[in-house]
PDB file of N, CA and C in Angstrom:
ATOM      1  N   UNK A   1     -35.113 -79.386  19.869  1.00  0.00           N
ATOM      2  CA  UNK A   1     -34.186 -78.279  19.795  1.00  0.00           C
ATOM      3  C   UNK A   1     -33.545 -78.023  21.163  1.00  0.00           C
ATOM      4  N   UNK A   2     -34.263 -78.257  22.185  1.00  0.00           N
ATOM      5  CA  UNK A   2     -33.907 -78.244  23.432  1.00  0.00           C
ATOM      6  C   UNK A   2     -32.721 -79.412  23.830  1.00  0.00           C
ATOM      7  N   UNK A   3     -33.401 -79.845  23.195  1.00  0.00           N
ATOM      8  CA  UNK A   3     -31.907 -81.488  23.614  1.00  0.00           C
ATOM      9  C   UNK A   3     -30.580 -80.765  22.948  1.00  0.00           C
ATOM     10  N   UNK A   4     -30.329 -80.068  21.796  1.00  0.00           N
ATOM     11  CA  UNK A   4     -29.740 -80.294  21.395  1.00  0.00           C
ATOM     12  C   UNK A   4     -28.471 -78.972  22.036  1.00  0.00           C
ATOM     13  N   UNK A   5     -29.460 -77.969  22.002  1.00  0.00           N
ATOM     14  CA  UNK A   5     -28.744 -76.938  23.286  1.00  0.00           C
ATOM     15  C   UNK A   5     -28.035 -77.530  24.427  1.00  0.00           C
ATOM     16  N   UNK A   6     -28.947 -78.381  25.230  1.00  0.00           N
ATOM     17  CA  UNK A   6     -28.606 -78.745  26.390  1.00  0.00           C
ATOM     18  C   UNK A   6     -27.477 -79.821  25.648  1.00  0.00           C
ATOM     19  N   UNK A   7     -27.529 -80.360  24.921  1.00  0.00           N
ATOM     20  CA  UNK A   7     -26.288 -81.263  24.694  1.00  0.00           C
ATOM     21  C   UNK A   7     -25.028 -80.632  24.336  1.00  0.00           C
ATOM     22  N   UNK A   8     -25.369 -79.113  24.133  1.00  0.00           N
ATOM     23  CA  UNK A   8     -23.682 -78.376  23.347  1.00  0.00           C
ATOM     24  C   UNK A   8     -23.253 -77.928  24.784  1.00  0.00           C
ATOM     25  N   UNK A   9     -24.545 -77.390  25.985  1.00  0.00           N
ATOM     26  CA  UNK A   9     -24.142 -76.855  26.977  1.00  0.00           C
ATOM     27  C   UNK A   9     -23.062 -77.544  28.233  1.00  0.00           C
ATOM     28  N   UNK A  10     -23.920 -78.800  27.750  1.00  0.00           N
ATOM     29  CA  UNK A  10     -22.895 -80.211  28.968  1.00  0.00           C
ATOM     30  C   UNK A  10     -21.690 -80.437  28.087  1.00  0.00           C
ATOM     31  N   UNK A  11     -21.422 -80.578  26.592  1.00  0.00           N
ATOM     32  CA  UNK A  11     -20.377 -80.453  25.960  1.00  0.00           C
ATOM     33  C   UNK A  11     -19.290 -79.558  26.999  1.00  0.00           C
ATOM     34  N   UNK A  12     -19.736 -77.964  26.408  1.00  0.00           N
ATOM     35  CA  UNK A  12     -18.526 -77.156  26.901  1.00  0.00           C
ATOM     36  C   UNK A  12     -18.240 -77.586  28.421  1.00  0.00           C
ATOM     37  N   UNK A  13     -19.445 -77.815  29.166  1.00  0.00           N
ATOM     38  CA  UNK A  13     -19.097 -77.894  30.931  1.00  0.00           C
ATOM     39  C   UNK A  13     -17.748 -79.201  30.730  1.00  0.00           C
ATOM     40  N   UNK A  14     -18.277 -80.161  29.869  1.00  0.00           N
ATOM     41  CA  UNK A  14     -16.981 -80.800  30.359  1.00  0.00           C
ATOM     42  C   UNK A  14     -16.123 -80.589  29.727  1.00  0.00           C
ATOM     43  N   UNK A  15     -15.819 -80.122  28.638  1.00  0.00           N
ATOM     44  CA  UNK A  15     -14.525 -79.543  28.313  1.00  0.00           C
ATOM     45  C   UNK A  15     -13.898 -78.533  28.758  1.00  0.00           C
ATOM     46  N   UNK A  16     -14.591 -77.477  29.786  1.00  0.00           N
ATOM     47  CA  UNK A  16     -13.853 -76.626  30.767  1.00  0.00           C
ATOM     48  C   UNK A  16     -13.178 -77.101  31.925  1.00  0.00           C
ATOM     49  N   UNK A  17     -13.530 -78.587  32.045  1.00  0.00           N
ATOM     50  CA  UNK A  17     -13.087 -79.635  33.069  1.00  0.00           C
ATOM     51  C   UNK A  17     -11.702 -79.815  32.784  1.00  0.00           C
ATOM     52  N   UNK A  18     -11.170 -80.187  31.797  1.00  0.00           N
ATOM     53  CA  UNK A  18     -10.057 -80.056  30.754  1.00  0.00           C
ATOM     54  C   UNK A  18      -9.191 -79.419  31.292  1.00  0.00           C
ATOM     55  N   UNK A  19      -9.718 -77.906  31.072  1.00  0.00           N
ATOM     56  CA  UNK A  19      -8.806 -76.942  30.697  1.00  0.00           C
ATOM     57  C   UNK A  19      -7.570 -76.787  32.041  1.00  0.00           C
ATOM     58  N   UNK A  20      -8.116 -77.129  33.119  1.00  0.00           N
ATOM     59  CA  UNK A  20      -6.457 -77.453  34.770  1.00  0.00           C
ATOM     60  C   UNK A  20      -5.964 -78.235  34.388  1.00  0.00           C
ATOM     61  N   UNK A  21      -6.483 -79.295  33.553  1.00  0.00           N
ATOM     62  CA  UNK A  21      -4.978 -80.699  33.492  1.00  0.00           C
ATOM     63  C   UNK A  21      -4.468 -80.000  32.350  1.00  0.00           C
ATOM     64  N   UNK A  22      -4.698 -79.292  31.638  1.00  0.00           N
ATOM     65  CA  UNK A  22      -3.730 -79.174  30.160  1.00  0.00           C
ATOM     66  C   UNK A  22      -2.672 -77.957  30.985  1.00  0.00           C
ATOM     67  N   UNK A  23      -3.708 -77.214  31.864  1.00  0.00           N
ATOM     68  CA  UNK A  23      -2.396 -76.189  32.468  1.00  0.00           C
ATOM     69  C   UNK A  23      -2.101 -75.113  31.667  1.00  0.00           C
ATOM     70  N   UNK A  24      -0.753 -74.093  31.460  1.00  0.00           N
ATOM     71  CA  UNK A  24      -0.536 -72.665  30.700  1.00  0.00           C
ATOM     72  C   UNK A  24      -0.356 -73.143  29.670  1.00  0.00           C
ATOM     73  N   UNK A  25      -0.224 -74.587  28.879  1.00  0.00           N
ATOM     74  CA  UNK A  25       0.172 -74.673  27.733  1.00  0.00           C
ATOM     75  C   UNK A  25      -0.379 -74.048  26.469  1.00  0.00           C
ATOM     76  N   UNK A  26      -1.744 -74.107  26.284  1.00  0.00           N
ATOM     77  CA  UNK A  26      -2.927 -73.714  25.468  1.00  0.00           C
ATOM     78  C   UNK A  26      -2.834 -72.110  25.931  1.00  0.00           C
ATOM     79  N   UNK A  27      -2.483 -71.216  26.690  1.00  0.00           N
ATOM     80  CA  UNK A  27      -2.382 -70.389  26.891  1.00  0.00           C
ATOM     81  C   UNK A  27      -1.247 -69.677  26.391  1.00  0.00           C
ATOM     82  N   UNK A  28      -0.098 -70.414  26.419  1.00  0.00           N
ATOM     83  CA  UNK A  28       1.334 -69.851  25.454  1.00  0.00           C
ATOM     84  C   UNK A  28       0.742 -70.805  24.232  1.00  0.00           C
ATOM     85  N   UNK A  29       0.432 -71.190  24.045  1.00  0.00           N
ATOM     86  CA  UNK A  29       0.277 -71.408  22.733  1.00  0.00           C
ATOM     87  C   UNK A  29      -0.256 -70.529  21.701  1.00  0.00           C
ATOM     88  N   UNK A  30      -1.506 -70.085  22.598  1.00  0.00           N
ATOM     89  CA  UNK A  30      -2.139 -69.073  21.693  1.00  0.00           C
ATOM     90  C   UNK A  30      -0.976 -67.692  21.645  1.00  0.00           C
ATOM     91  N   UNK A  31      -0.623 -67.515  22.393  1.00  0.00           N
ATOM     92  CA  UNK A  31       0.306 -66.010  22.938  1.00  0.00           C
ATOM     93  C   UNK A  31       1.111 -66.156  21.250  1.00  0.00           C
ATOM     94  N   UNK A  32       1.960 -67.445  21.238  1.00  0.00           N
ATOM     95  CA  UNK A  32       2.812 -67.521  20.068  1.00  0.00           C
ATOM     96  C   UNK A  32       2.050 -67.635  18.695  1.00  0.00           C
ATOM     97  N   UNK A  33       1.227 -67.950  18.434  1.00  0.00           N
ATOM     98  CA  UNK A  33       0.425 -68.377  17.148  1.00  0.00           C
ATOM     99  C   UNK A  33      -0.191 -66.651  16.930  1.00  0.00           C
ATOM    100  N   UNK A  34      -0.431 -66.130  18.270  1.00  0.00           N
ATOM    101  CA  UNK A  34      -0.548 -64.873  17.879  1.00  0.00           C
ATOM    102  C   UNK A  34       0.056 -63.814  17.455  1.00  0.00           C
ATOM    103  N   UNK A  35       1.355 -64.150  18.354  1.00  0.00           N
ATOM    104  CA  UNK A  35       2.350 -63.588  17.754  1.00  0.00           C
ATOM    105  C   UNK A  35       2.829 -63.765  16.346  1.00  0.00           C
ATOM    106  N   UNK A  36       3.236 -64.380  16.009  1.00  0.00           N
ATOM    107  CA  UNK A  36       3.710 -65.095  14.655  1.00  0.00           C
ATOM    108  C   UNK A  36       2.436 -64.406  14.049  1.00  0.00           C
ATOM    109  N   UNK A  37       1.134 -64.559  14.032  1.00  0.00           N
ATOM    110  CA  UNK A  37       0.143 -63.471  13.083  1.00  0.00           C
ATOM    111  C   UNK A  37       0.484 -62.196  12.938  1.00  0.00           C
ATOM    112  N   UNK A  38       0.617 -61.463  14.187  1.00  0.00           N
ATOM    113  CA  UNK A  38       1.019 -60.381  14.493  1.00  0.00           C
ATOM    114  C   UNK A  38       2.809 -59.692  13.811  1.00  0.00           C
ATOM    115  N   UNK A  39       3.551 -60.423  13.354  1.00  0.00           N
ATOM    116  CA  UNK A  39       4.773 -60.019  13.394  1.00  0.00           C
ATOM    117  C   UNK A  39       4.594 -60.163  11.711  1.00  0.00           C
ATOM    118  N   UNK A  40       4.194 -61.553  10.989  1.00  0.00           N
ATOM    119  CA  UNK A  40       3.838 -61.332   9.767  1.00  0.00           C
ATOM    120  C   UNK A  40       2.800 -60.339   9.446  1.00  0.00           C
ATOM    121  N   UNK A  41       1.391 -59.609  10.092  1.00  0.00           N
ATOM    122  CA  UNK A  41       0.676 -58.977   9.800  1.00  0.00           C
ATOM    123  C   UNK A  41       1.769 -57.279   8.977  1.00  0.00           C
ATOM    124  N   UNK A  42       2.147 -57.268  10.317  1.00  0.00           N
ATOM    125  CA  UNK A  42       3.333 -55.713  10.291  1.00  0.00           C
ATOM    126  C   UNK A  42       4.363 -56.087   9.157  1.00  0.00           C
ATOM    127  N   UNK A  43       4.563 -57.331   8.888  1.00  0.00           N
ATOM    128  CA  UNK A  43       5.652 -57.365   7.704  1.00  0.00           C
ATOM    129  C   UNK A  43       5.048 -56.956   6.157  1.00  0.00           C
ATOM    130  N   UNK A  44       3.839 -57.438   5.757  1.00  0.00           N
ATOM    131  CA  UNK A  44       3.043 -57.069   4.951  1.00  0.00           C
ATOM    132  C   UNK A  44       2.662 -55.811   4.781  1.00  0.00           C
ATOM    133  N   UNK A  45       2.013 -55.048   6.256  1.00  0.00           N
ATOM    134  CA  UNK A  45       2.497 -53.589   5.977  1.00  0.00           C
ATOM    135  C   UNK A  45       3.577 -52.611   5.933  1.00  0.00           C
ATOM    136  N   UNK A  46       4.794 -53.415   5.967  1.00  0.00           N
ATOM    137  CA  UNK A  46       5.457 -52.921   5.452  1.00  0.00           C
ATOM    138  C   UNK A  46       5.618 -52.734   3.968  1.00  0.00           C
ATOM    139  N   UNK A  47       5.767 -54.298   4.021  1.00  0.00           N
ATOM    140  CA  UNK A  47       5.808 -54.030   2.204  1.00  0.00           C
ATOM    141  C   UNK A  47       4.372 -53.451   1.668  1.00  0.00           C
ATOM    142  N   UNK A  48       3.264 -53.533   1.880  1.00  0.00           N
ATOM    143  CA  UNK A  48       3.074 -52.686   0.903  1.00  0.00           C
ATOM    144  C   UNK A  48       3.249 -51.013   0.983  1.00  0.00           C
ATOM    145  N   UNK A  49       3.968 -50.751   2.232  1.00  0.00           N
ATOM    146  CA  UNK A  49       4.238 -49.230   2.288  1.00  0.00           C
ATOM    147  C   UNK A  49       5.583 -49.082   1.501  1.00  0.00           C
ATOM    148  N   UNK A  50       6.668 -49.746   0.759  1.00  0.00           N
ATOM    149  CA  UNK A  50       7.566 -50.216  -0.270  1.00  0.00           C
ATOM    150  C   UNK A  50       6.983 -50.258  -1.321  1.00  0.00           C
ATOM    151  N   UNK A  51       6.056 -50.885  -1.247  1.00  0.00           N
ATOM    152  CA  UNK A  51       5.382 -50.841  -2.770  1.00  0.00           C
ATOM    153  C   UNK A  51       4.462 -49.252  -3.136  1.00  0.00           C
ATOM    154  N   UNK A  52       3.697 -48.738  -2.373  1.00  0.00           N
ATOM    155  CA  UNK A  52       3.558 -47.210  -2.370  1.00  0.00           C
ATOM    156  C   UNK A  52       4.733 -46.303  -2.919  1.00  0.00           C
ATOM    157  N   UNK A  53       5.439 -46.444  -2.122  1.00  0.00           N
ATOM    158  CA  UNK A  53       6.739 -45.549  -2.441  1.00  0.00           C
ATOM    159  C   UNK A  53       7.193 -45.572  -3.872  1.00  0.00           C
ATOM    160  N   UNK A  54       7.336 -46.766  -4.455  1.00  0.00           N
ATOM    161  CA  UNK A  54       7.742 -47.171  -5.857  1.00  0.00           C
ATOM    162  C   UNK A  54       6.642 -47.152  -6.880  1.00  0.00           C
ATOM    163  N   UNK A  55       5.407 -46.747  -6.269  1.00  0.00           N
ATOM    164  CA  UNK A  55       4.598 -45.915  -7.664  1.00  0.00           C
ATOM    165  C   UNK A  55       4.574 -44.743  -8.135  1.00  0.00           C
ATOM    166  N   UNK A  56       4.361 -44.660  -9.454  1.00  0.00           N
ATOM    167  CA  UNK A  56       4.855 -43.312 -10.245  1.00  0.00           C
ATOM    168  C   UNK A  56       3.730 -42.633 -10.559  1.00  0.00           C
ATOM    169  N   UNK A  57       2.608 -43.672 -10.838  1.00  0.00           N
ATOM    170  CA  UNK A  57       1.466 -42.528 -11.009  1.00  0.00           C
ATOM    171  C   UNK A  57       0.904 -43.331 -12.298  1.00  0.00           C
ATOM    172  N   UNK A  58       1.854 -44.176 -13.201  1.00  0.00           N
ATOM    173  CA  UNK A  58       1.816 -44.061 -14.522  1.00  0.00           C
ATOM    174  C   UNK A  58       0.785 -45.507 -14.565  1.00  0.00           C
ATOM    175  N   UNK A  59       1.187 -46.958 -13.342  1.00  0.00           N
ATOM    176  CA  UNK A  59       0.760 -47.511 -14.148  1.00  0.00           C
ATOM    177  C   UNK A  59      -0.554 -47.827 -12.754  1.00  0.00           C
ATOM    178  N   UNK A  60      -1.148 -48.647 -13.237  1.00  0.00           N
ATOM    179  CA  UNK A  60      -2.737 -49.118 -12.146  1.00  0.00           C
ATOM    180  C   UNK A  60      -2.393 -50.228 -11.041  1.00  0.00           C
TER     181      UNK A  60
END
Protein backbone atom coordinates (compact mmCIF):
# COMPACT_ATOMS: atom_id res chain seq x y z
CA UNK A 1 0.00 0.00 0.00
CA UNK A 2 2.94 2.06 0.64
CA UNK A 3 4.40 1.60 -2.85
CA UNK A 4 1.51 2.54 -4.20
CA UNK A 5 1.12 6.06 -2.38
CA UNK A 6 4.61 6.71 -2.92
CA UNK A 7 4.08 5.91 -6.61
CA UNK A 8 0.94 8.54 -7.01
CA UNK A 9 3.23 10.96 -4.88
CA UNK A 10 6.40 10.88 -7.48
CA UNK A 11 3.54 10.83 -10.18
CA UNK A 12 2.23 14.37 -9.24
CA UNK A 13 6.06 15.65 -8.37
CA UNK A 14 6.70 15.07 -11.91
CA UNK A 15 3.87 16.32 -13.39
CA UNK A 16 4.23 19.67 -11.48
CA UNK A 17 7.57 19.63 -13.43
CA UNK A 18 5.28 20.16 -16.46
CA UNK A 19 3.35 22.71 -15.42
CA UNK A 20 6.54 26.02 -16.56
CA UNK A 21 6.89 24.48 -20.00
CA UNK A 22 3.09 24.44 -20.71
CA UNK A 23 3.17 28.17 -19.28
CA UNK A 24 -0.51 30.47 -18.82
CA UNK A 25 -2.05 28.26 -21.29
CA UNK A 26 -3.82 25.65 -18.91
CA UNK A 27 -4.50 28.62 -16.88
CA UNK A 28 -6.70 30.58 -19.61
CA UNK A 29 -7.93 27.62 -20.44
CA UNK A 30 -9.54 26.86 -17.41
CA UNK A 31 -10.60 30.81 -16.99
CA UNK A 32 -12.67 30.10 -20.45
CA UNK A 33 -14.17 26.58 -19.89
CA UNK A 34 -15.22 28.31 -16.79
CA UNK A 35 -16.56 30.84 -18.14
CA UNK A 36 -18.60 29.28 -20.81
CA UNK A 37 -20.06 27.10 -17.50
CA UNK A 38 -20.69 30.14 -15.87
CA UNK A 39 -22.52 32.20 -18.66
CA UNK A 40 -24.65 28.99 -19.63
CA UNK A 41 -25.24 28.31 -15.79
CA UNK A 42 -27.07 32.12 -15.57
CA UNK A 43 -28.80 31.36 -18.92
CA UNK A 44 -30.73 28.43 -17.43
CA UNK A 45 -31.60 30.58 -14.59
CA UNK A 46 -32.96 32.60 -16.47
CA UNK A 47 -35.14 30.53 -18.17
CA UNK A 48 -36.38 28.86 -15.59
CA UNK A 49 -37.28 32.28 -13.95
CA UNK A 50 -39.53 32.56 -17.61
CA UNK A 51 -40.85 29.52 -16.96
CA UNK A 52 -42.07 30.61 -13.22
CA UNK A 53 -43.62 33.56 -14.54
CA UNK A 54 -45.79 31.54 -17.08
CA UNK A 55 -47.33 29.30 -14.37
CA UNK A 56 -50.89 29.62 -13.50
CA UNK A 57 -51.27 27.49 -10.67
CA UNK A 58 -53.44 25.04 -12.70
CA UNK A 59 -51.11 22.60 -14.02
CA UNK A 60 -47.93 20.46 -12.01
Amino acid sequence: MTELILGIGKFFTWSYKIFPLIGDFVDWLYVAVLGIFLIYWCKRITDFGQKDKEYDGDRL
